[in-house]
N, C-alpha and C. Protein backbone atom coordinates (compact mmCIF):
# COMPACT_ATOMS: atom_id res chain seq x y z
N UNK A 1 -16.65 -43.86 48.83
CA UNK A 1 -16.41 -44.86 49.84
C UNK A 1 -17.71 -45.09 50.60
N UNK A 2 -18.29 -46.57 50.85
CA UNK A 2 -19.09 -46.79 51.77
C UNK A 2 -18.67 -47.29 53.23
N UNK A 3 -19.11 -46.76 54.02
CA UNK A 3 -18.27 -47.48 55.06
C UNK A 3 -19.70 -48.75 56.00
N UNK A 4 -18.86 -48.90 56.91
CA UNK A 4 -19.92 -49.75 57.28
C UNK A 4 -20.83 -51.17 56.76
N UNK A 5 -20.78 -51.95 55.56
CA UNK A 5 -21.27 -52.26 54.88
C UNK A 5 -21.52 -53.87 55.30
N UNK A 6 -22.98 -54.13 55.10
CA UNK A 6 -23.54 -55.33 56.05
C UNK A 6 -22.40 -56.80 55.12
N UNK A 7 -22.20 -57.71 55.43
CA UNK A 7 -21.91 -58.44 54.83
C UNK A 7 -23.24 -59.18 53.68
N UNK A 8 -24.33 -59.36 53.92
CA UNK A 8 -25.15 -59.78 52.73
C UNK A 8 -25.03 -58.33 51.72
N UNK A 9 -24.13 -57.92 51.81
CA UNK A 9 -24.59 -56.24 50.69
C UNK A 9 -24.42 -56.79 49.19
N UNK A 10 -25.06 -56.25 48.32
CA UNK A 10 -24.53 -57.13 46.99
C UNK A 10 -23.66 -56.22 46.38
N UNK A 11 -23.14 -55.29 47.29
CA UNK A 11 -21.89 -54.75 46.36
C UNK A 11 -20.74 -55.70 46.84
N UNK A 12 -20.83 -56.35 47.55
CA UNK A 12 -19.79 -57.31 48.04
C UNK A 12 -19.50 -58.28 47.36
N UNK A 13 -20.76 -58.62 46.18
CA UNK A 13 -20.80 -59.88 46.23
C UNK A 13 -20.66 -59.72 44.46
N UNK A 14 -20.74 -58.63 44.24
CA UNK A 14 -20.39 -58.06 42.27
C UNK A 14 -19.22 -57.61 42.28
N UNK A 15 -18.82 -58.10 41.00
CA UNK A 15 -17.60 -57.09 40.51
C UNK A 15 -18.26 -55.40 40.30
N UNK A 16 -17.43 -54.43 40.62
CA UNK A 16 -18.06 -53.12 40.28
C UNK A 16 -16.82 -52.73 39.36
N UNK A 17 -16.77 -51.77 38.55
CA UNK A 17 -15.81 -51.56 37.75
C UNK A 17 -16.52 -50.11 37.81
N UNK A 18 -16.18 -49.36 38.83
CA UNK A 18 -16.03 -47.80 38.94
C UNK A 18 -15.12 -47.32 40.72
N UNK A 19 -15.35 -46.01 40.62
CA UNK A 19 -14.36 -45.46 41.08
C UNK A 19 -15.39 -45.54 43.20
N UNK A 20 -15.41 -46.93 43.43
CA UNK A 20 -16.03 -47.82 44.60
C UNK A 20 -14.95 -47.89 45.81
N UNK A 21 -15.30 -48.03 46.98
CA UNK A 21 -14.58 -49.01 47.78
C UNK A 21 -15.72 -49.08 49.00
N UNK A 22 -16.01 -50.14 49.23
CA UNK A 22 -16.68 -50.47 50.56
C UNK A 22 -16.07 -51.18 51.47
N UNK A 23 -15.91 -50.40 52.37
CA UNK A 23 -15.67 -51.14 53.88
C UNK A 23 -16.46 -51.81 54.52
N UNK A 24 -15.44 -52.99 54.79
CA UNK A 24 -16.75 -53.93 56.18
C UNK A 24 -15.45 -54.16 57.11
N UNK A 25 -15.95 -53.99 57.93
CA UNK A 25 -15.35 -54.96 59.34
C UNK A 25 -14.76 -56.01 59.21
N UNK A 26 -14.03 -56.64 60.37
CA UNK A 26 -13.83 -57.87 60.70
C UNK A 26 -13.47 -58.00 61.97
N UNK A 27 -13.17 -58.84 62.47
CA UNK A 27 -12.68 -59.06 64.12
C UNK A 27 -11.40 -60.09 64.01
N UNK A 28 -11.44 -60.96 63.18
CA UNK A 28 -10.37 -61.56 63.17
C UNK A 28 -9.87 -61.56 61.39
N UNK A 29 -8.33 -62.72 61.44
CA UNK A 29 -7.78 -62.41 60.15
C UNK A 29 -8.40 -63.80 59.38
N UNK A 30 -8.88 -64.30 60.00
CA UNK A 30 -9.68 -65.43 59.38
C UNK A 30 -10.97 -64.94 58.95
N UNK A 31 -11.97 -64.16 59.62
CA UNK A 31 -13.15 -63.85 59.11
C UNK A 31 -12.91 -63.03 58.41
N UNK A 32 -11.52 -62.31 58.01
CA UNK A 32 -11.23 -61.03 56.59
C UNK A 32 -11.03 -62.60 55.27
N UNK A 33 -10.10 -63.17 55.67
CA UNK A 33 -10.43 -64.03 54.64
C UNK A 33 -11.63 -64.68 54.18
N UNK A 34 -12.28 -65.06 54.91
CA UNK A 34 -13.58 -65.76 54.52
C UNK A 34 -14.38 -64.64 53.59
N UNK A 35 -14.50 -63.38 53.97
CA UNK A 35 -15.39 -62.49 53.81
C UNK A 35 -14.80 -62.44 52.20
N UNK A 36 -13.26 -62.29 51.98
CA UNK A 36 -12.99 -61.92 50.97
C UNK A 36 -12.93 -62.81 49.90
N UNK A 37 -13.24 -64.19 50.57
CA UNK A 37 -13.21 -65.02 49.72
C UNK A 37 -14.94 -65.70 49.23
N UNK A 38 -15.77 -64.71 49.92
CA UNK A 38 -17.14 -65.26 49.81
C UNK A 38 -17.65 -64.54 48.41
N UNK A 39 -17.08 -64.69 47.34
CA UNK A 39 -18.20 -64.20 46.05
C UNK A 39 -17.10 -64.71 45.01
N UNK A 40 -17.79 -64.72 43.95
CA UNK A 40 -17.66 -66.21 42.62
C UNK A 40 -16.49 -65.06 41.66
N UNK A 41 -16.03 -63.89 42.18
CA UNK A 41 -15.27 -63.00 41.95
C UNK A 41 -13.79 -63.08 41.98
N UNK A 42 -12.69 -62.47 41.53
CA UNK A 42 -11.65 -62.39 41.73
C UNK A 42 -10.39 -61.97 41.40
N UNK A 43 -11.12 -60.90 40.63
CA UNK A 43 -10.06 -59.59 39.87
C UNK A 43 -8.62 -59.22 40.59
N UNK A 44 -9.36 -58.72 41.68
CA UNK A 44 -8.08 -58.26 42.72
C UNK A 44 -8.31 -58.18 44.12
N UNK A 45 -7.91 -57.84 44.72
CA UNK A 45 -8.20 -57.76 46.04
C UNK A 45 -7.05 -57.23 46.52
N UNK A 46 -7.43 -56.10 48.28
CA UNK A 46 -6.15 -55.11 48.34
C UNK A 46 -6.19 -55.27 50.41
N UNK A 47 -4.77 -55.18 50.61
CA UNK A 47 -4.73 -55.92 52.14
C UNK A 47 -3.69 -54.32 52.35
N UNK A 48 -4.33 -53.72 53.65
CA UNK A 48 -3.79 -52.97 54.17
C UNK A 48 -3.26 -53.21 55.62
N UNK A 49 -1.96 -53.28 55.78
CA UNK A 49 -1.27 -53.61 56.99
C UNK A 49 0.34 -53.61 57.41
N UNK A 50 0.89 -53.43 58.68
CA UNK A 50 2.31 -53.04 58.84
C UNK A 50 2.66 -53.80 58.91
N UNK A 51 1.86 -55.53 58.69
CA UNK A 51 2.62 -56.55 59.45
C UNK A 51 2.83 -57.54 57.90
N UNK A 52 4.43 -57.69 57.75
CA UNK A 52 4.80 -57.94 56.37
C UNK A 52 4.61 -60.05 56.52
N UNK A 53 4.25 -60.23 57.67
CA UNK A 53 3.93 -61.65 57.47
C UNK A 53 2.68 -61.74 57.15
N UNK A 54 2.07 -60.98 57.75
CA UNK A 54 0.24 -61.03 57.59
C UNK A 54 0.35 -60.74 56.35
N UNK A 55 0.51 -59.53 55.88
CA UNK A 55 0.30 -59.60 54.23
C UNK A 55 0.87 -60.81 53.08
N UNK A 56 1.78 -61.34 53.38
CA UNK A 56 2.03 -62.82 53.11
C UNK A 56 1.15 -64.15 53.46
N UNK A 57 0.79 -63.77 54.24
CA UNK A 57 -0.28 -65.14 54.74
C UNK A 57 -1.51 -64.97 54.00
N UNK A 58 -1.92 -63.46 54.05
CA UNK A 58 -2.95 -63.18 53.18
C UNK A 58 -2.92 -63.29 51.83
N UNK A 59 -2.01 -62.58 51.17
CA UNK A 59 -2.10 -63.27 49.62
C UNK A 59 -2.11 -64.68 49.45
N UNK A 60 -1.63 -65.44 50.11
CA UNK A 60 -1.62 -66.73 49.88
C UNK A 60 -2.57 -67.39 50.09
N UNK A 61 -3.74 -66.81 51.14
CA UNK A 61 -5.37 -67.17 51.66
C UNK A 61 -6.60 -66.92 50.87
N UNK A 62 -6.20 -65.56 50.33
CA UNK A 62 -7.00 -64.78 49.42
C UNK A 62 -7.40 -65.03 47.63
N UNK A 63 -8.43 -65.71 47.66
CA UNK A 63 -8.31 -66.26 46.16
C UNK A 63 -8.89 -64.70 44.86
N UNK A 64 -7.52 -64.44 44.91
CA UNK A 64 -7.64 -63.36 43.73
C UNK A 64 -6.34 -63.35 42.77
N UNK A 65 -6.45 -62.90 41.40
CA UNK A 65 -5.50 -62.89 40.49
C UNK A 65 -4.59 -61.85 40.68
N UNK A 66 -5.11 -60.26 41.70
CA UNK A 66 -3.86 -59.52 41.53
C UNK A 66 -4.16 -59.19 43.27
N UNK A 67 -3.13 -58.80 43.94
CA UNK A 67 -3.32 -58.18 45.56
C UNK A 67 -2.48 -57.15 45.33
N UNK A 68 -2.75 -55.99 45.90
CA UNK A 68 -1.99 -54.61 46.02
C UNK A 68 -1.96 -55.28 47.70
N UNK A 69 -0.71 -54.70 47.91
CA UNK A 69 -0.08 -54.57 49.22
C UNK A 69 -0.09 -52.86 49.47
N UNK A 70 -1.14 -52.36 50.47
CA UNK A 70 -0.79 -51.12 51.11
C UNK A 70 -0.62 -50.15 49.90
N UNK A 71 -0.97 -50.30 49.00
CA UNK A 71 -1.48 -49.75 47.79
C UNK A 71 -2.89 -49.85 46.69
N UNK A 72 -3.19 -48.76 46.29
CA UNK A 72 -4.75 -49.15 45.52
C UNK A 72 -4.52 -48.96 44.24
N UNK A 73 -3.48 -48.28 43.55
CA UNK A 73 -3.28 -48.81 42.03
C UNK A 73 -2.29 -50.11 41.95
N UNK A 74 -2.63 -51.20 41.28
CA UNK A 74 -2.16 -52.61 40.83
C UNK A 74 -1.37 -52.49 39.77
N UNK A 75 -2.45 -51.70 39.03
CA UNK A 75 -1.64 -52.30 37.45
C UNK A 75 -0.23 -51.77 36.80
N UNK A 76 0.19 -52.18 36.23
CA UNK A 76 1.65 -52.11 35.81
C UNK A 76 2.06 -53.12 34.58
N UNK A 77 2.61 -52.15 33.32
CA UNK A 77 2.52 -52.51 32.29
C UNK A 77 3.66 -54.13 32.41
N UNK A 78 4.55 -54.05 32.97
CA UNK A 78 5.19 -55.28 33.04
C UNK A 78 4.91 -56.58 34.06
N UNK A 79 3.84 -56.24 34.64
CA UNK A 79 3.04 -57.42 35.74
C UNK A 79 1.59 -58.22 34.91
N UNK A 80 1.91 -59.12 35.35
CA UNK A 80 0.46 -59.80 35.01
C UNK A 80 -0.98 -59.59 35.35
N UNK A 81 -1.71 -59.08 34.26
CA UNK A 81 -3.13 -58.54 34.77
C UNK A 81 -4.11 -59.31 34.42
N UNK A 82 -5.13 -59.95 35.56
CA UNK A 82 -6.20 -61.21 35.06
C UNK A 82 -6.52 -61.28 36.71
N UNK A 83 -7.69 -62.12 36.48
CA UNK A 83 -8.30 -62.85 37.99
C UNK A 83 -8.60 -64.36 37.97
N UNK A 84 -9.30 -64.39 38.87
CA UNK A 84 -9.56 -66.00 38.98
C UNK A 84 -11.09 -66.00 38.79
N UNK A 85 -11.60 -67.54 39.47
CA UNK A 85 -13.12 -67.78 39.40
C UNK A 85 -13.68 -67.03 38.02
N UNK A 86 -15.01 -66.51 38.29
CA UNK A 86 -15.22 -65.53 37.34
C UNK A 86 -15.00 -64.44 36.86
N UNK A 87 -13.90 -63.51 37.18
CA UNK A 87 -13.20 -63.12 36.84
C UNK A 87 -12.11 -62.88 35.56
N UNK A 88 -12.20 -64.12 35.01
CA UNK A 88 -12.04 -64.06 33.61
C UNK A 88 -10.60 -65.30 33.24
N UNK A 89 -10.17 -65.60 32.37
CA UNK A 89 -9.04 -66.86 31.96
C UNK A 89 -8.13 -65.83 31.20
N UNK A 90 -7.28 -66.33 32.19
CA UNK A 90 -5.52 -66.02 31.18
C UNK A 90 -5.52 -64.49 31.95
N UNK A 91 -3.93 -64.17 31.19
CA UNK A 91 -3.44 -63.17 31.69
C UNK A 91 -3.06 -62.01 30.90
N UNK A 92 -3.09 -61.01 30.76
CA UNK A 92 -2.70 -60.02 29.75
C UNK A 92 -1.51 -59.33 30.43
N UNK A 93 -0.67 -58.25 29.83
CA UNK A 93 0.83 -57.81 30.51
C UNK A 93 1.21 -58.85 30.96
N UNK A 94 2.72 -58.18 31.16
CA UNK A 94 4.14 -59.14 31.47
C UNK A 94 4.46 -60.61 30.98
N UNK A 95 5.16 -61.25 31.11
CA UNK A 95 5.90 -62.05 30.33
C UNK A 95 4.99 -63.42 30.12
N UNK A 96 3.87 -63.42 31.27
CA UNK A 96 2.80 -64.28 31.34
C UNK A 96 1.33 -64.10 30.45
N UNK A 97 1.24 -62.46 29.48
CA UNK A 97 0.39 -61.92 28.92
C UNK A 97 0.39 -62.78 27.17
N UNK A 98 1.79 -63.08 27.14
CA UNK A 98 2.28 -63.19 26.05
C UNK A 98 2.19 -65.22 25.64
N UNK A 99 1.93 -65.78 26.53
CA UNK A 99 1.75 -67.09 26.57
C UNK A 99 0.10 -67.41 25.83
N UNK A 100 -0.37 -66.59 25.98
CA UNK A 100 -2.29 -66.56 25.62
C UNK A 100 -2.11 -66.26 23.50
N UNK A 101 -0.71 -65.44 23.31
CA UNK A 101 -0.79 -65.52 21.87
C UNK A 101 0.48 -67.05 21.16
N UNK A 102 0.82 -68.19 22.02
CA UNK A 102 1.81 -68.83 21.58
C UNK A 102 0.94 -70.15 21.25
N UNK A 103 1.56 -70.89 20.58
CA UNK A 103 1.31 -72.20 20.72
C UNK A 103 2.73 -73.29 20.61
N UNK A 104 2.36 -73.84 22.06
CA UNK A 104 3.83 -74.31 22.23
C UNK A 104 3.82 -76.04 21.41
N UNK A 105 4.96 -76.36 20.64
CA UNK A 105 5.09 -77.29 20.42
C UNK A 105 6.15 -78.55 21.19
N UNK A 106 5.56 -79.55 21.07
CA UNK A 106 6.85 -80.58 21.38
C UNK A 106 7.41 -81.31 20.37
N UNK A 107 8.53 -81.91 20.27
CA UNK A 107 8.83 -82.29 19.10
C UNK A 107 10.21 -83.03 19.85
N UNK A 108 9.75 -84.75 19.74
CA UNK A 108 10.75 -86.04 20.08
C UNK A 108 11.59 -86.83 19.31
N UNK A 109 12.79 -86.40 18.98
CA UNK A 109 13.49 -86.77 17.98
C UNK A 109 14.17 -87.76 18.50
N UNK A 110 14.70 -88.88 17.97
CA UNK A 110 15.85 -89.97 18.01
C UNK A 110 16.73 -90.00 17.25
């Protein structure tokens, strides 16, 4: 864990794919969004809080493909796993994993 961490830090601003977490500040719930929404990233992102509207307002603010609520493991073999921005296209697990191997047809009969 880093704590403290300036907002220009470029661990903020990379995906890291190891065993990371850096803390930064905020003062309000608008500058947590901004902050979290400032890099071309968007794997996951994780909101810790008692207040079950705020964590609703936040997933819905927060441009990421998975949010843990008050939890730091996400994944789960029957949920959808993917991100946004650069982060990567499409979804792997759950019922939405399985759309990336189909090809849907239409077919207009009279």
């Amino acid at each position: 864990m880093i704590d403290d961490v300036p907002r220009q830090a470029r661990i903020l601003r990379e995906e890291v794919f190891g065993p990371v977490a850096a803390i930064s500040g905020f003062d309000s719930e608008e500058e947590a969004i901004a902050a979290a929404n400032a890099t071309e990233y968007g794997l996951a992102a994780y909101v810790f809080t008692k207040d079950l509207d705020r964590a609703l307002r936040l997933s819905d603010a927060i441009d990421s493909g998975i949010l843990g609520v008050n939890r730091g493991v996400v994944s789960d073999v029957a949920a959808p796993f993917g991100g946004v921005k650069d982060s990567g296209l499409g979804r792997e697990g759950g019922s939405e994993g399985i759309e990336e191997y189909l090809d849907t047809k239409y077919i207009a009969l009279q």
